[in-house]
C-alpha atoms as a PDB file:
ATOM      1  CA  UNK A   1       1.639 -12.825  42.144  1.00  0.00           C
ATOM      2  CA  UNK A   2       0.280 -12.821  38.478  1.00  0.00           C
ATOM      3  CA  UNK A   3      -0.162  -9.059  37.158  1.00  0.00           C
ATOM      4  CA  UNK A   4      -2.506  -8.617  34.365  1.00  0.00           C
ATOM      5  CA  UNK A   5      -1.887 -10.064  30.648  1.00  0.00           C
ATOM      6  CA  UNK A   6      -3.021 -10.447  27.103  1.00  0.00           C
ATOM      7  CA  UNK A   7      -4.172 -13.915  26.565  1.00  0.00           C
ATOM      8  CA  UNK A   8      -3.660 -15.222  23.534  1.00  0.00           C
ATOM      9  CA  UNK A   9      -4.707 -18.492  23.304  1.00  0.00           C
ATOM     10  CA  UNK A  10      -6.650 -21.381  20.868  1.00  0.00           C
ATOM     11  CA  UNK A  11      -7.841 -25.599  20.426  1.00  0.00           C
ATOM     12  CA  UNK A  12      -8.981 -28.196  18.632  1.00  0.00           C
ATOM     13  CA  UNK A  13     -11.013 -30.751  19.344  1.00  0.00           C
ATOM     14  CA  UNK A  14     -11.551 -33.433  16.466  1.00  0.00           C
ATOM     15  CA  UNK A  15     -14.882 -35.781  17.731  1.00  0.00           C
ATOM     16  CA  UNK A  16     -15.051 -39.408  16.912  1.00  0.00           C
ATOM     17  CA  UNK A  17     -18.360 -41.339  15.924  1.00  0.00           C
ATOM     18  CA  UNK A  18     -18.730 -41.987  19.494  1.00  0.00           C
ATOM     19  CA  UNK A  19     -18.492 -38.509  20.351  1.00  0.00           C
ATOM     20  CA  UNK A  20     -15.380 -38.786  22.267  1.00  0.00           C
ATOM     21  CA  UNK A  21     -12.747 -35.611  22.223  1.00  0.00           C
ATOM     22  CA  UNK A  22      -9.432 -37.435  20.409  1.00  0.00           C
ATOM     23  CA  UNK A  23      -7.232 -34.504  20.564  1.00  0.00           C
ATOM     24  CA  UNK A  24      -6.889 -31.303  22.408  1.00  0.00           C
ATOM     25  CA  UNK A  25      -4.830 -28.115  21.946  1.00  0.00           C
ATOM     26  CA  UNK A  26      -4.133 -25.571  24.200  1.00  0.00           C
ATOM     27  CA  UNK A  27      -2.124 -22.556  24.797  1.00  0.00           C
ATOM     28  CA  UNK A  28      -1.395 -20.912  28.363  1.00  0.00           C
ATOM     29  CA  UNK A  29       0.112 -17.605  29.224  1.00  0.00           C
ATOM     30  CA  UNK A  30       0.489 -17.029  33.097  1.00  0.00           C
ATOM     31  CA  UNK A  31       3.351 -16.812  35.546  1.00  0.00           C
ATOM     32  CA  UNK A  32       4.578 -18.488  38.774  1.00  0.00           C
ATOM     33  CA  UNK A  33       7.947 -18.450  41.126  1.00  0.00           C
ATOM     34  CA  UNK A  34      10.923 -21.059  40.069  1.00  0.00           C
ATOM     35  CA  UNK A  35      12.699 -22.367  43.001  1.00  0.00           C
ATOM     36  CA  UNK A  36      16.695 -21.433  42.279  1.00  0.00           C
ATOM     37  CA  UNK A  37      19.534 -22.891  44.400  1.00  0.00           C
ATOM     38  CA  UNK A  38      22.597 -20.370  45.318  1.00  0.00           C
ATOM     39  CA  UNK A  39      25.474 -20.960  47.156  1.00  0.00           C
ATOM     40  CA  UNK A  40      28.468 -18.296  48.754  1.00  0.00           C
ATOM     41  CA  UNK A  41      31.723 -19.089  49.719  1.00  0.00           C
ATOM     42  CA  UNK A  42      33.828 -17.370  52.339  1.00  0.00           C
ATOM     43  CA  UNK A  43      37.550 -17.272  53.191  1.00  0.00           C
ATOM     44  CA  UNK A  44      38.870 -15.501  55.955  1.00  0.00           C
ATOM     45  CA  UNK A  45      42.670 -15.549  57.870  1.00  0.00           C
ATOM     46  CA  UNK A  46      43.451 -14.747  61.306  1.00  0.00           C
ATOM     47  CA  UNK A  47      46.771 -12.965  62.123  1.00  0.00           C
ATOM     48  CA  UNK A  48      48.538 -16.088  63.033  1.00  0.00           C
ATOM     49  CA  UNK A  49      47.998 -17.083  59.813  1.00  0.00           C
ATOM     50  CA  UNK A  50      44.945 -19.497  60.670  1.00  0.00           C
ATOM     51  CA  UNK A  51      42.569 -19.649  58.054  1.00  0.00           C
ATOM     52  CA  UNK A  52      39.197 -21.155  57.402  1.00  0.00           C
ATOM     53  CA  UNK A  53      36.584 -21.563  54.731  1.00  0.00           C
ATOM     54  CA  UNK A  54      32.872 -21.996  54.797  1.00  0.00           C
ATOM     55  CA  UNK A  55      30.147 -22.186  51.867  1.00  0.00           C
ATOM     56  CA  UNK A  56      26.462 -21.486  52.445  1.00  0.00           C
ATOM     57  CA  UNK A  57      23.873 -22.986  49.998  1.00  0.00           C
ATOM     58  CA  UNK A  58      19.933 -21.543  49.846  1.00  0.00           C
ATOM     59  CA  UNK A  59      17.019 -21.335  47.863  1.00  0.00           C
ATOM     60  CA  UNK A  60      15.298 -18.473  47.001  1.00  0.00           C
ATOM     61  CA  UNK A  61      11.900 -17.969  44.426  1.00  0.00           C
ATOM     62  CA  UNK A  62      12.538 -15.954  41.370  1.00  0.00           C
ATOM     63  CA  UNK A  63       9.201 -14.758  40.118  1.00  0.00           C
ATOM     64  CA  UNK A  64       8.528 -15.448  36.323  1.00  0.00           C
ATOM     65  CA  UNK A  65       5.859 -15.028  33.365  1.00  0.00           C
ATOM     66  CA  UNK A  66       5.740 -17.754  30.512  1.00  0.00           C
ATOM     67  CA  UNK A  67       3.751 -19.562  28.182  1.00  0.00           C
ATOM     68  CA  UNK A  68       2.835 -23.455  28.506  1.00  0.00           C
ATOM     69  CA  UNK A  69       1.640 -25.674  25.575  1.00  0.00           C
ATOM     70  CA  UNK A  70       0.122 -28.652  25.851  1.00  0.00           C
ATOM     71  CA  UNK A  71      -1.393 -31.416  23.747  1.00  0.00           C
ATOM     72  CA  UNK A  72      -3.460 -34.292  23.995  1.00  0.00           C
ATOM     73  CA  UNK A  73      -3.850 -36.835  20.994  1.00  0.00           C
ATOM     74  CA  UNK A  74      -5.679 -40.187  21.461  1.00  0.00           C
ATOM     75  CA  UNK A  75      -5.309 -40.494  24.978  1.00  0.00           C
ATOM     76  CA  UNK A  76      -1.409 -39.378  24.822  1.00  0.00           C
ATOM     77  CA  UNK A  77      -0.564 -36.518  26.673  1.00  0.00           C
ATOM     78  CA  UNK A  78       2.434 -33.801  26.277  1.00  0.00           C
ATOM     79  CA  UNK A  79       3.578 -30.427  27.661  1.00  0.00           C
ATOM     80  CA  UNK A  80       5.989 -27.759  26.644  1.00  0.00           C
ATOM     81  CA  UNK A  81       6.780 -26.084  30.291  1.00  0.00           C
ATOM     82  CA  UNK A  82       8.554 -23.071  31.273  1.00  0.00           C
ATOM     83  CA  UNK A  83      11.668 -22.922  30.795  1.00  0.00           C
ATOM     84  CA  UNK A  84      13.255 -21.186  34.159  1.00  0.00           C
ATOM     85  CA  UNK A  85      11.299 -24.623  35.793  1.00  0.00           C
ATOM     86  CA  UNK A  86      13.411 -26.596  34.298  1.00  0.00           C
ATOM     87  CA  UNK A  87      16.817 -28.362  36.024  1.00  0.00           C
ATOM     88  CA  UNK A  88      20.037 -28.647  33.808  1.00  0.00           C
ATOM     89  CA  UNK A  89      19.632 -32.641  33.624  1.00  0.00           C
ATOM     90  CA  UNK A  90      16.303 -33.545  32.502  1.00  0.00           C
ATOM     91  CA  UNK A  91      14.506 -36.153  29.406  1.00  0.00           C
ATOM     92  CA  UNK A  92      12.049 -34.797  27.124  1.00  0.00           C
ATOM     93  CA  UNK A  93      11.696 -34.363  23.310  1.00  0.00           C
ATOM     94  CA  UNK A  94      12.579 -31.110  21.645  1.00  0.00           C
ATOM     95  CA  UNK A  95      11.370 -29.060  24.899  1.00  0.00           C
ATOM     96  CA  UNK A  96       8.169 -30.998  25.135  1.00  0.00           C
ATOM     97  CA  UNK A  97       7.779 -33.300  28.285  1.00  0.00           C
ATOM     98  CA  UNK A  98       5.488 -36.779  28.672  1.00  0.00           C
ATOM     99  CA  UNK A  99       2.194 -36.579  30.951  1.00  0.00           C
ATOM    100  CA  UNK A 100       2.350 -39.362  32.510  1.00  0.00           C
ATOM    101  CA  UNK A 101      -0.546 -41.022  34.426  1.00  0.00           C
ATOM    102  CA  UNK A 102      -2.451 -38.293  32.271  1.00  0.00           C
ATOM    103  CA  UNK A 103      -6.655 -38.516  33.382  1.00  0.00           C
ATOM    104  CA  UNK A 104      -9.092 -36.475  31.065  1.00  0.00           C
ATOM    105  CA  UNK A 105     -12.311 -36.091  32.947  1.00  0.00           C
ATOM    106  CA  UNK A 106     -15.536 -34.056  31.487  1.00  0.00           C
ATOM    107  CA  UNK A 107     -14.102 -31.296  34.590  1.00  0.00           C
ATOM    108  CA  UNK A 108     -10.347 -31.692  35.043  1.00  0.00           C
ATOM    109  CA  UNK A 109      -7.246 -32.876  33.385  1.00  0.00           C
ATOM    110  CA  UNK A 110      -4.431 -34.576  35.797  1.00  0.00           C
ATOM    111  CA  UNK A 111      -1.128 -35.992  35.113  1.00  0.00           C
ATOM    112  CA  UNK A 112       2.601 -35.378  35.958  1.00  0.00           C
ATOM    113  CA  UNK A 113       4.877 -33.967  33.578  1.00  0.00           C
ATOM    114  CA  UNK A 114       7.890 -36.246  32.987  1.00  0.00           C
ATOM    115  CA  UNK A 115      10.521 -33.766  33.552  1.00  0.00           C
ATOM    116  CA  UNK A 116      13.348 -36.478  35.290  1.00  0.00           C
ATOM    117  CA  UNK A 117      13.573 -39.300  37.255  1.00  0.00           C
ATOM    118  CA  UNK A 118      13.662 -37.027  40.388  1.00  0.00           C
ATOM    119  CA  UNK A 119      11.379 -34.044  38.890  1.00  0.00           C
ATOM    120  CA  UNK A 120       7.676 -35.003  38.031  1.00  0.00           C
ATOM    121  CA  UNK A 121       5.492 -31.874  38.416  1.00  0.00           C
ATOM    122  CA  UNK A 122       2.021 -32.520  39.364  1.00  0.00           C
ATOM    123  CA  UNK A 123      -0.612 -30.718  36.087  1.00  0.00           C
ATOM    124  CA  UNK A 124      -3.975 -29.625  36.949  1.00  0.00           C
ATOM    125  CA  UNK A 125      -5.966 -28.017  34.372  1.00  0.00           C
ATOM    126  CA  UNK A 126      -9.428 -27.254  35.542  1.00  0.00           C
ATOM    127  CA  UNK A 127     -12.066 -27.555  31.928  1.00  0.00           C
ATOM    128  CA  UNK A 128     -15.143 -25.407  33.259  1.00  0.00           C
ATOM    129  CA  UNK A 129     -12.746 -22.629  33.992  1.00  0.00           C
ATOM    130  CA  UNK A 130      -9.387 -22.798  31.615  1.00  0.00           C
ATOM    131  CA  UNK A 131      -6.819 -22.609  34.559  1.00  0.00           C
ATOM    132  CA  UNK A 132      -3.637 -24.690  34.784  1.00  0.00           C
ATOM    133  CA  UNK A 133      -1.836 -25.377  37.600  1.00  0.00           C
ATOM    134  CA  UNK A 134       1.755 -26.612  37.593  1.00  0.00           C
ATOM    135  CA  UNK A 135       3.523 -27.829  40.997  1.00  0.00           C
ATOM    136  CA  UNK A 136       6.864 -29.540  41.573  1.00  0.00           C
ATOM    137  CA  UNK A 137       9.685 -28.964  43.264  1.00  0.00           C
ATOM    138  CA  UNK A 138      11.459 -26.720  40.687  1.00  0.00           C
ATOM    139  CA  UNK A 139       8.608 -24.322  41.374  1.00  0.00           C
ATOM    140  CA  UNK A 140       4.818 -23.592  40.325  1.00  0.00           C
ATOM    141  CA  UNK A 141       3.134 -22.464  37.412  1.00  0.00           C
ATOM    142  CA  UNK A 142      -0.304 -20.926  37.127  1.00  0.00           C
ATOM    143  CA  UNK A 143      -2.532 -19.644  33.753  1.00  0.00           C
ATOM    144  CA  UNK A 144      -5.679 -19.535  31.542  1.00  0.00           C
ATOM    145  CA  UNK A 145      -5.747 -21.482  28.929  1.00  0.00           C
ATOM    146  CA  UNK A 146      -7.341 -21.228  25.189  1.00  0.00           C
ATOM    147  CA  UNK A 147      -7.819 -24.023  22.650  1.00  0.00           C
ATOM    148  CA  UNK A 148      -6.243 -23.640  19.394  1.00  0.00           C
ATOM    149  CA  UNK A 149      -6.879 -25.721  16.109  1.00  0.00           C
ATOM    150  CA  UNK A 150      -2.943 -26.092  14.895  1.00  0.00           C
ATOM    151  CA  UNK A 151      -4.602 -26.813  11.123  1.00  0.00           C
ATOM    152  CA  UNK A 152      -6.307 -23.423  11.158  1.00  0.00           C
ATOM    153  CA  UNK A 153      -4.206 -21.130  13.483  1.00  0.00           C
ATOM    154  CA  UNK A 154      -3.428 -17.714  12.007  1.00  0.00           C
ATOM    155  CA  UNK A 155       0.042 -16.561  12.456  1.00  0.00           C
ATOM    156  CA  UNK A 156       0.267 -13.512  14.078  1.00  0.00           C
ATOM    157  CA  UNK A 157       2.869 -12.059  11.528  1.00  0.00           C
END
C-alpha cells in the first residue's frame, strides 16, 4: 500500500528536574486509503410513459500519501491529520485536532483524535520503532515518524 518515500522528519524533547519528557514534536510522512461515499442516480421511462427513479449510494477507498504532525506539551496532546480523512463537518483549531484520552507510555502513545462528535480516530504511535497508526471510520493512516525541535528547525528554503 505505502510505496517508498523521503522522510523528512524532527523533535524535541525538553526534560524536567524529574527527568520527565514535557513536550514532544514529531513529523510523519506516510500514506493510507480514505473511505469516500458516492452516490448515482438513474431515470428511466417506459413507452407508456411510466417512469421511475432510483439512486445507489457506496463507498469506495481512495488511496492517499500525506504528512501528520503531532504535538505533545505537558501532558496535552494535538494532531494535524490528513486532510482527504477529514468529513466536511468537523471541530478542531486551525487544522489541528484534540487527543483525547491521550496515554504516553516509555513504548507507545494512544489517544483518539477529536475529529467530531461521530468521528474519533483511534492514534497509535509505537516509540521503539517511530510508526503511527491512524484508524477511524473516515479511513487509516500509516507512517514513520521523526522528532523535530520547532526552536531549532532549519527551513528547508
Amino acid at each position: 500500500m505505502l510505496g517508498r518515500h523521503v522522510c523528512l522528519f524532527a523533535l524535541s524533547i525538553a526534560v524536567s528536574s524529574a527527568g520527565q519528557a514535557e513536550s514532544l514534536f514529531l513529523t510523519c510522512v506516510g500514506g493510507g486509503s480514505a473511505t469516500k461515499h458516492t452516490s448515482s442516480q438513474a431515470f428511466a421511462t417506459n413507452s407508456d410513459g411510466k417512469s421511475a427513479s432510483g439512486t445507489i449510494t457506496s463507498t469506495r477507498d481512495v488511496g492517499f500519501e500525506d504528512q501528520v504532525n503531532v504535538e505533545i506539551v505537558d501532558g496535552a496532546g494535538k494532531i494535524r491529520m490528513p486532510r482527504t480523512m477529514l468529513p466536511t463537518i468537523r471541530g478542531g483549531k486551525d487544522g489541528w485536532f484534540e487527543i483525547e484520552k491521550l496515554k504516553v507510555g516509555e513504548k507507545e502513545i494512544t489517544g483518539n483524535a477529536a475529529v467530531s462528535f461521530l468521528n474519533s480516530p483511534k492514534v497509535r504511535i509505537d516509540r521503539v520503532t517511530g510508526n503511527i497508526s491512524i484508524n477511524g471510520k473516515s479511513g487509516s493512516f500509516a507512517a514513520t515518524c521523526r522528532p523535530y525541535d520547532p526552536a531549532t528547525v532549519q527551513r528547508a528554503f
